[in-house]
N, C-alpha and C. Protein backbone atom coordinates (compact mmCIF):
# COMPACT_ATOMS: atom_id res chain seq x y z
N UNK A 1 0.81 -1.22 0.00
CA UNK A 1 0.00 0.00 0.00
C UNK A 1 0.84 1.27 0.00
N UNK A 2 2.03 1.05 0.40
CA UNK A 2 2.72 2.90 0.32
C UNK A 2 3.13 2.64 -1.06
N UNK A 3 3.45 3.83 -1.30
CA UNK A 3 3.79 4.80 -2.81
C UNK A 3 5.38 5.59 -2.58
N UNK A 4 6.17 5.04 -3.47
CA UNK A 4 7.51 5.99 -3.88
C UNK A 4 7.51 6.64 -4.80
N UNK A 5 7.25 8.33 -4.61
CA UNK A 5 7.19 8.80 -5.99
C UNK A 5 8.52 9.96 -6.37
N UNK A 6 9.02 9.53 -7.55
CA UNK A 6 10.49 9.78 -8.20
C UNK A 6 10.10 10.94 -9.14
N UNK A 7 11.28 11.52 -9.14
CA UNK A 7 11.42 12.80 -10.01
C UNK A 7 12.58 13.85 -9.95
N UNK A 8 12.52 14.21 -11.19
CA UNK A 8 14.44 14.96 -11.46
C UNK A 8 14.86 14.40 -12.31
N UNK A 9 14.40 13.22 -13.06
CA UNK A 9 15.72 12.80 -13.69
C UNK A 9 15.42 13.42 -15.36
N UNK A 10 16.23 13.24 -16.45
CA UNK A 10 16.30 14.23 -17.45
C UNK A 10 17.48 13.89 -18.40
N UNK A 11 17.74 14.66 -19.36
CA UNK A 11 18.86 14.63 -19.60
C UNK A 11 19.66 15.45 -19.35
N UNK A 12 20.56 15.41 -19.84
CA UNK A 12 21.94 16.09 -18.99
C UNK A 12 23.31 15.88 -20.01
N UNK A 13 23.94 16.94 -20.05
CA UNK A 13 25.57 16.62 -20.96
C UNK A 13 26.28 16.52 -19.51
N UNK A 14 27.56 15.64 -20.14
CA UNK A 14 28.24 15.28 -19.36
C UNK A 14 29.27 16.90 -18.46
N UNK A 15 29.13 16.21 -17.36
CA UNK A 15 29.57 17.36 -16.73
C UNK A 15 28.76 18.62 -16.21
N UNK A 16 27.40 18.11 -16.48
CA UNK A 16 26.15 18.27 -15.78
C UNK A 16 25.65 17.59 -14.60
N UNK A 17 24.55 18.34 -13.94
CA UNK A 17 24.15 18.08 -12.98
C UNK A 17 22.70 18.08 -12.71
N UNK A 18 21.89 17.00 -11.60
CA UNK A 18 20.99 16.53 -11.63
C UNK A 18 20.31 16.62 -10.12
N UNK A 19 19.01 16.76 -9.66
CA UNK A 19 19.04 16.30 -8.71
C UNK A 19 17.86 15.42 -8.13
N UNK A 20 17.55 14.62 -7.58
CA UNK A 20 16.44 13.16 -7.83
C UNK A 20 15.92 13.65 -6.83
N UNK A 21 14.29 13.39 -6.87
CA UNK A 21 13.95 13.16 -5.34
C UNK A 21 13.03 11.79 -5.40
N UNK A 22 13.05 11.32 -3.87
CA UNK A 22 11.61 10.14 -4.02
C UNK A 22 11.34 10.43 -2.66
N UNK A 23 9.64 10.58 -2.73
CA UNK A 23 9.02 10.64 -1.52
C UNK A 23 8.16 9.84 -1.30
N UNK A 24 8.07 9.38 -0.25
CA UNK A 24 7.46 8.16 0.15
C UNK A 24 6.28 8.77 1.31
N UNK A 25 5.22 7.74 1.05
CA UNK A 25 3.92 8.05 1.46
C UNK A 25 4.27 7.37 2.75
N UNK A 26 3.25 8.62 3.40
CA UNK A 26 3.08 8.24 5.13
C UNK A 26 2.12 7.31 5.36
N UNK A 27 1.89 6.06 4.51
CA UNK A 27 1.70 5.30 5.17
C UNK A 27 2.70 4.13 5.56
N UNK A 28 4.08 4.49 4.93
CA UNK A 28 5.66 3.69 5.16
C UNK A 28 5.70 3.83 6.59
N UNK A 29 6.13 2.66 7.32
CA UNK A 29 6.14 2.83 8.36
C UNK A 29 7.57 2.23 8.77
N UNK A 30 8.01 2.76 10.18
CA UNK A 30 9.71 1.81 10.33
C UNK A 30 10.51 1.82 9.71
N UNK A 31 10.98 2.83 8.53
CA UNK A 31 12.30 3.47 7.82
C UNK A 31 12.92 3.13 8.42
N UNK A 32 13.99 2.36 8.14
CA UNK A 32 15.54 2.13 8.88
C UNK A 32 16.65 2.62 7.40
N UNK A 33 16.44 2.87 6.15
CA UNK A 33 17.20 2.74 4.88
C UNK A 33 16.19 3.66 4.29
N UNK A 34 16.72 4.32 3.67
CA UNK A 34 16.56 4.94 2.08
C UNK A 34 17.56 5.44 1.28
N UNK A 35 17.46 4.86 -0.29
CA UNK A 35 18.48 4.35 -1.17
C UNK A 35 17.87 4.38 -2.49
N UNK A 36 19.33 5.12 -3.40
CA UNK A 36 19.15 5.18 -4.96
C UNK A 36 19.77 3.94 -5.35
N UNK A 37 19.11 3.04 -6.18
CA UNK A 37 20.03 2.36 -7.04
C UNK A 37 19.79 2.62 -8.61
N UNK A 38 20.18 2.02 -9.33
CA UNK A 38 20.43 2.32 -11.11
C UNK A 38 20.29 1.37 -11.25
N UNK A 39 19.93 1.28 -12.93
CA UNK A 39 19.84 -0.31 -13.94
C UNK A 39 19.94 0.38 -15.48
N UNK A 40 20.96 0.06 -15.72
CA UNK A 40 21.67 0.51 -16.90
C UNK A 40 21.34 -0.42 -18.17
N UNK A 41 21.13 -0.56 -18.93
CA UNK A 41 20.25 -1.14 -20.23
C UNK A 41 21.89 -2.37 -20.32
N UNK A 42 20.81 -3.66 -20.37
CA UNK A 42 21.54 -5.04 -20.02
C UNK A 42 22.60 -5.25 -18.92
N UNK A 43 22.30 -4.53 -17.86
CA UNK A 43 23.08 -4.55 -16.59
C UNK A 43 22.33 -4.77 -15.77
N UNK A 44 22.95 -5.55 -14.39
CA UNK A 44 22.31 -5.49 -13.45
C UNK A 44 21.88 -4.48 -12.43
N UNK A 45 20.96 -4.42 -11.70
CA UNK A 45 20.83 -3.15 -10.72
C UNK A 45 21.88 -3.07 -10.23
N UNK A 46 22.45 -1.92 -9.84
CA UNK A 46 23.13 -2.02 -8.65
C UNK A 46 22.74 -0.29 -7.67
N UNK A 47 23.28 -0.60 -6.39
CA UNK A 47 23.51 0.47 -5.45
C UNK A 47 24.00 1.50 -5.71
N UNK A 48 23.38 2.62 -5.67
CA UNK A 48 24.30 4.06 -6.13
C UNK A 48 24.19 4.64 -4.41
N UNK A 49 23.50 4.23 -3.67
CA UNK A 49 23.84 5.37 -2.46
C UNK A 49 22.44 4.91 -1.42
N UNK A 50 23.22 4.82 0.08
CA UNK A 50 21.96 4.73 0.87
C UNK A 50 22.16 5.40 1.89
N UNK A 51 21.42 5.88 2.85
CA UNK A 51 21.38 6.53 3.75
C UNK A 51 20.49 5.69 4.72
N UNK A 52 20.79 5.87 6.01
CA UNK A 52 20.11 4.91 7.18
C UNK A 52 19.39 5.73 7.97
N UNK A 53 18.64 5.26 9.05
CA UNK A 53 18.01 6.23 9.81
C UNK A 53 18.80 6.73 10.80
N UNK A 54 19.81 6.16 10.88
CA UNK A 54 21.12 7.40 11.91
C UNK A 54 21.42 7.85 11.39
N UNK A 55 21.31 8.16 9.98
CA UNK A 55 21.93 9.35 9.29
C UNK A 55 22.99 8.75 8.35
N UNK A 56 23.88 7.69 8.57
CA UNK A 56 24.88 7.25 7.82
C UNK A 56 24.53 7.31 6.82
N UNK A 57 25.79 7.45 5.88
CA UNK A 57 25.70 7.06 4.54
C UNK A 57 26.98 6.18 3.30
N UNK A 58 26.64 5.62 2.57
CA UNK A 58 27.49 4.81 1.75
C UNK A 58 26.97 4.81 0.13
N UNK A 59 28.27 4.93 -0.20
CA UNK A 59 28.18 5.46 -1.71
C UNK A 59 28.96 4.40 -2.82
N UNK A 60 28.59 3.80 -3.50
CA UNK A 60 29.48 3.29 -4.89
C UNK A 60 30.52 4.03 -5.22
N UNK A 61 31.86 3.14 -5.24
CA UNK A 61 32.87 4.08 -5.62
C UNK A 61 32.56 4.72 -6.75
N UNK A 62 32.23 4.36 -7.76
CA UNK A 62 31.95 4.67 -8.78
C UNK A 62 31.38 6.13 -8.70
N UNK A 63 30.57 6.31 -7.41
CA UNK A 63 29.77 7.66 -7.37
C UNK A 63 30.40 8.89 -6.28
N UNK A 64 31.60 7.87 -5.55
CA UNK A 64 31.98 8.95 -4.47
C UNK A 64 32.44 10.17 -4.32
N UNK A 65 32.32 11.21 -4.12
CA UNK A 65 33.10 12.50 -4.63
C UNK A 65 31.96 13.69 -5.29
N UNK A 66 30.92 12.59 -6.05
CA UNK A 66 30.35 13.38 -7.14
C UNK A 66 28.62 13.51 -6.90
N UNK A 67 28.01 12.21 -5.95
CA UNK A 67 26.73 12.16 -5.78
C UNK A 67 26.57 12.79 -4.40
N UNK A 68 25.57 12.87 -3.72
CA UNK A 68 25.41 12.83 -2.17
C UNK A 68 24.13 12.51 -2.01
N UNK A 69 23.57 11.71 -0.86
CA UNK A 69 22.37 11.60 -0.93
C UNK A 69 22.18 11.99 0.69
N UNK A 70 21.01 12.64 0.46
CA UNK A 70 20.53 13.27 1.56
C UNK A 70 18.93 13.28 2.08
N UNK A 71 18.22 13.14 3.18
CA UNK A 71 16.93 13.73 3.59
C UNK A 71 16.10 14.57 4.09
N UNK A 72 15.08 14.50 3.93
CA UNK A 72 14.14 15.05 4.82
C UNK A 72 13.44 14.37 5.73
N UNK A 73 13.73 14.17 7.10
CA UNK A 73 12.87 13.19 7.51
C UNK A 73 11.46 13.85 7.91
N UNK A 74 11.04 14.96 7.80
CA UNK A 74 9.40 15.31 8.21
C UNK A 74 8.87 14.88 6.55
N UNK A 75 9.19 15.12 6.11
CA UNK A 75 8.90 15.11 4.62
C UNK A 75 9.03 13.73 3.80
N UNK A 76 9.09 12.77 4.74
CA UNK A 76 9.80 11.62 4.53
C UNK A 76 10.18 11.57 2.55
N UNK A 77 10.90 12.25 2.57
CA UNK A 77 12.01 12.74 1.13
C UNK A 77 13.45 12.05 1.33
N UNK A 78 13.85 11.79 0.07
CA UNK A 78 14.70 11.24 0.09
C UNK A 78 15.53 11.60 -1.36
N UNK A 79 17.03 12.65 -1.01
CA UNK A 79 17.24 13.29 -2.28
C UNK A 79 18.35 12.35 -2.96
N UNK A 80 19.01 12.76 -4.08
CA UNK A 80 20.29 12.05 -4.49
C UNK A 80 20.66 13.44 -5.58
N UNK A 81 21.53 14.36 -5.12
CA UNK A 81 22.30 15.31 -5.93
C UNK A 81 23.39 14.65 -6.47
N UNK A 82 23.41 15.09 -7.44
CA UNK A 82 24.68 14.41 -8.72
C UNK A 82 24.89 15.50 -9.30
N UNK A 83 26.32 15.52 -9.23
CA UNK A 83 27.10 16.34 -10.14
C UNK A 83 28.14 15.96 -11.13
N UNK A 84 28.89 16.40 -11.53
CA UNK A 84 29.60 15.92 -13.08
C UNK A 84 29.50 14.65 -13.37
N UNK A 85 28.23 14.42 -14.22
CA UNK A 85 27.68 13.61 -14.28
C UNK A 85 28.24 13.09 -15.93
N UNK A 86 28.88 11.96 -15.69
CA UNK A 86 28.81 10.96 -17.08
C UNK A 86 28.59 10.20 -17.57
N UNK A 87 28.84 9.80 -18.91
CA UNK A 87 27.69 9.41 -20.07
C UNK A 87 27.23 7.66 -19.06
N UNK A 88 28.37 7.10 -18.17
CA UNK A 88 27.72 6.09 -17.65
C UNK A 88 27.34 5.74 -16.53
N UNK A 89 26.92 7.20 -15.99
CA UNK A 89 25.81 7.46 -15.10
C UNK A 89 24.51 7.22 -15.32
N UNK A 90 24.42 7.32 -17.22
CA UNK A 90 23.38 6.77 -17.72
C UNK A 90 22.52 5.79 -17.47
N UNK A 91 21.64 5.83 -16.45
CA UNK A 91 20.62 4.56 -16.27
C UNK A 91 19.03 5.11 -15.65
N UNK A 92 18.59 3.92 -15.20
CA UNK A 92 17.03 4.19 -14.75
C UNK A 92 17.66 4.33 -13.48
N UNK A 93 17.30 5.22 -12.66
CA UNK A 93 17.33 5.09 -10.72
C UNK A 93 16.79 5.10 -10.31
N UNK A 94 16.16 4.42 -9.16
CA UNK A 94 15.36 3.73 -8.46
C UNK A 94 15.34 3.76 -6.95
N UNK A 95 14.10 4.51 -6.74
CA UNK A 95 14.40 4.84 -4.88
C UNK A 95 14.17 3.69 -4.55
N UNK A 96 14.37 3.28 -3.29
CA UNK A 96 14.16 2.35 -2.07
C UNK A 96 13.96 2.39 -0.60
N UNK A 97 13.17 2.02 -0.31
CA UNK A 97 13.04 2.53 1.58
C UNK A 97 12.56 0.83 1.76
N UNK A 98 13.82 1.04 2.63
CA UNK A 98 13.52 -0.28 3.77
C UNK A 98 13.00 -0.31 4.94
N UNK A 99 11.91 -0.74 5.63
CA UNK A 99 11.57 -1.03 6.64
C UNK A 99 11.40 -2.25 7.47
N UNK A 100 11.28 -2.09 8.92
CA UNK A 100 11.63 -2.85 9.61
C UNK A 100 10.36 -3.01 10.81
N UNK A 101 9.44 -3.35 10.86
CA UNK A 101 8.54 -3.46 11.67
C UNK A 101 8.45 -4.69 12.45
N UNK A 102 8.61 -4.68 13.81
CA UNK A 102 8.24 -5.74 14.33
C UNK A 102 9.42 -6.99 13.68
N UNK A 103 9.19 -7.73 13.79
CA UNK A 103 10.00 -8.90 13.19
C UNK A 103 10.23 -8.88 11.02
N UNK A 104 9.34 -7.94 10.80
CA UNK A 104 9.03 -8.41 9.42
C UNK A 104 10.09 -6.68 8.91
N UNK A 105 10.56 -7.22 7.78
CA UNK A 105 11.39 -6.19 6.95
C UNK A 105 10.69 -6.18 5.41
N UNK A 106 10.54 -4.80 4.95
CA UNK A 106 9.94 -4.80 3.51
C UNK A 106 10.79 -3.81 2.86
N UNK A 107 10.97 -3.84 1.66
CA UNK A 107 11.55 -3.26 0.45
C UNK A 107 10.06 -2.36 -0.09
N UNK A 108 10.28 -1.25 -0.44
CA UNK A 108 9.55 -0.23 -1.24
C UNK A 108 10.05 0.19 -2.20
N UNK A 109 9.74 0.21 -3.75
CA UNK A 109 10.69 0.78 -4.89
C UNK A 109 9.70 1.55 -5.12
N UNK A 110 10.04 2.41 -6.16
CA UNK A 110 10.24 3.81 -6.88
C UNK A 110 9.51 3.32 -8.05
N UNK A 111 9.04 3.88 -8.79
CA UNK A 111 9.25 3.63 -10.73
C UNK A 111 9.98 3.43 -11.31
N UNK A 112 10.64 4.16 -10.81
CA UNK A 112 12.36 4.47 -11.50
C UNK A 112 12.23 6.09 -12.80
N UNK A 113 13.32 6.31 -12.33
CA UNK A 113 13.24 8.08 -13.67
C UNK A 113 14.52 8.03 -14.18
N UNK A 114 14.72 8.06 -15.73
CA UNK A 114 15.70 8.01 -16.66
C UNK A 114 16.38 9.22 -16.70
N UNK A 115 17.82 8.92 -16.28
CA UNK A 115 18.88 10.00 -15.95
C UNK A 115 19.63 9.57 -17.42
N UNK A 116 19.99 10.16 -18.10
CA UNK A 116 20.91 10.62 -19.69
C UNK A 116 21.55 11.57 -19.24
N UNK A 117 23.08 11.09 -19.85
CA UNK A 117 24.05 12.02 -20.18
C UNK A 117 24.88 11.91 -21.32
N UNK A 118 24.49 12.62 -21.96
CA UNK A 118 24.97 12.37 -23.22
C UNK A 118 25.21 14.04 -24.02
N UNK A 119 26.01 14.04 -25.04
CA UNK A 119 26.55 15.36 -25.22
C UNK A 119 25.62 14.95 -26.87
């Protein structure tokens, strides 16, 4: 029943910049994680960045230096700023919020929104 809804993504020349959001409906309950991942056309998903409910965060080397992901927790928002962004940054990204209720843990995805960089 909750809803992740994504937006920001676009195209972009390389060495551009982007910035994602996904907000998740209050009826998510027990956030312990929220997290961008990507899926790049015949690749597997992978992790671009998560943030925990202490605040930590962990990034794909691939992205370190250049992404940051950050929140809102009244707003239960969940951002991912990207900057010099290149051509194989190119993929679908995909929010995620993990929760943890009681004994039971659930995964929430996104739609996903198509980030291009291409000159």
């Amino acid at each position: 029943q909750g809803q992740l809804v994504e937006s920001g993504g676009g195209l972009v020349q390389p060495g551009g910049s982007l910035r994602l959001s996904c907000a998740a409906s209050g009826s998510i309950f027990g956030i312990v994680s929220m997290g961008w991942y990507r899926q790049a056309p015949g690749e597997q998903r992978e992790l671009v960045a998560v943030i925990t409910s202490a605040g930590s965060t962990n990034y794909a080397d691939s992205v370190k230096g250049r992404f940051t992901i950050s929140r809102d927790i009244a707003k239960n928002t969940v951002y991912l700023q990207m900057v010099s962004l290149k051509p194989e940054d190119t993929a679908v990204y995909y929010c995620c919020v993990g929760t943890e209720v009681g004994s039971l843990g659930s995964e929430y995805w996104g739609q996903g929104t198509q980030v291009t960089v291409s000159s």
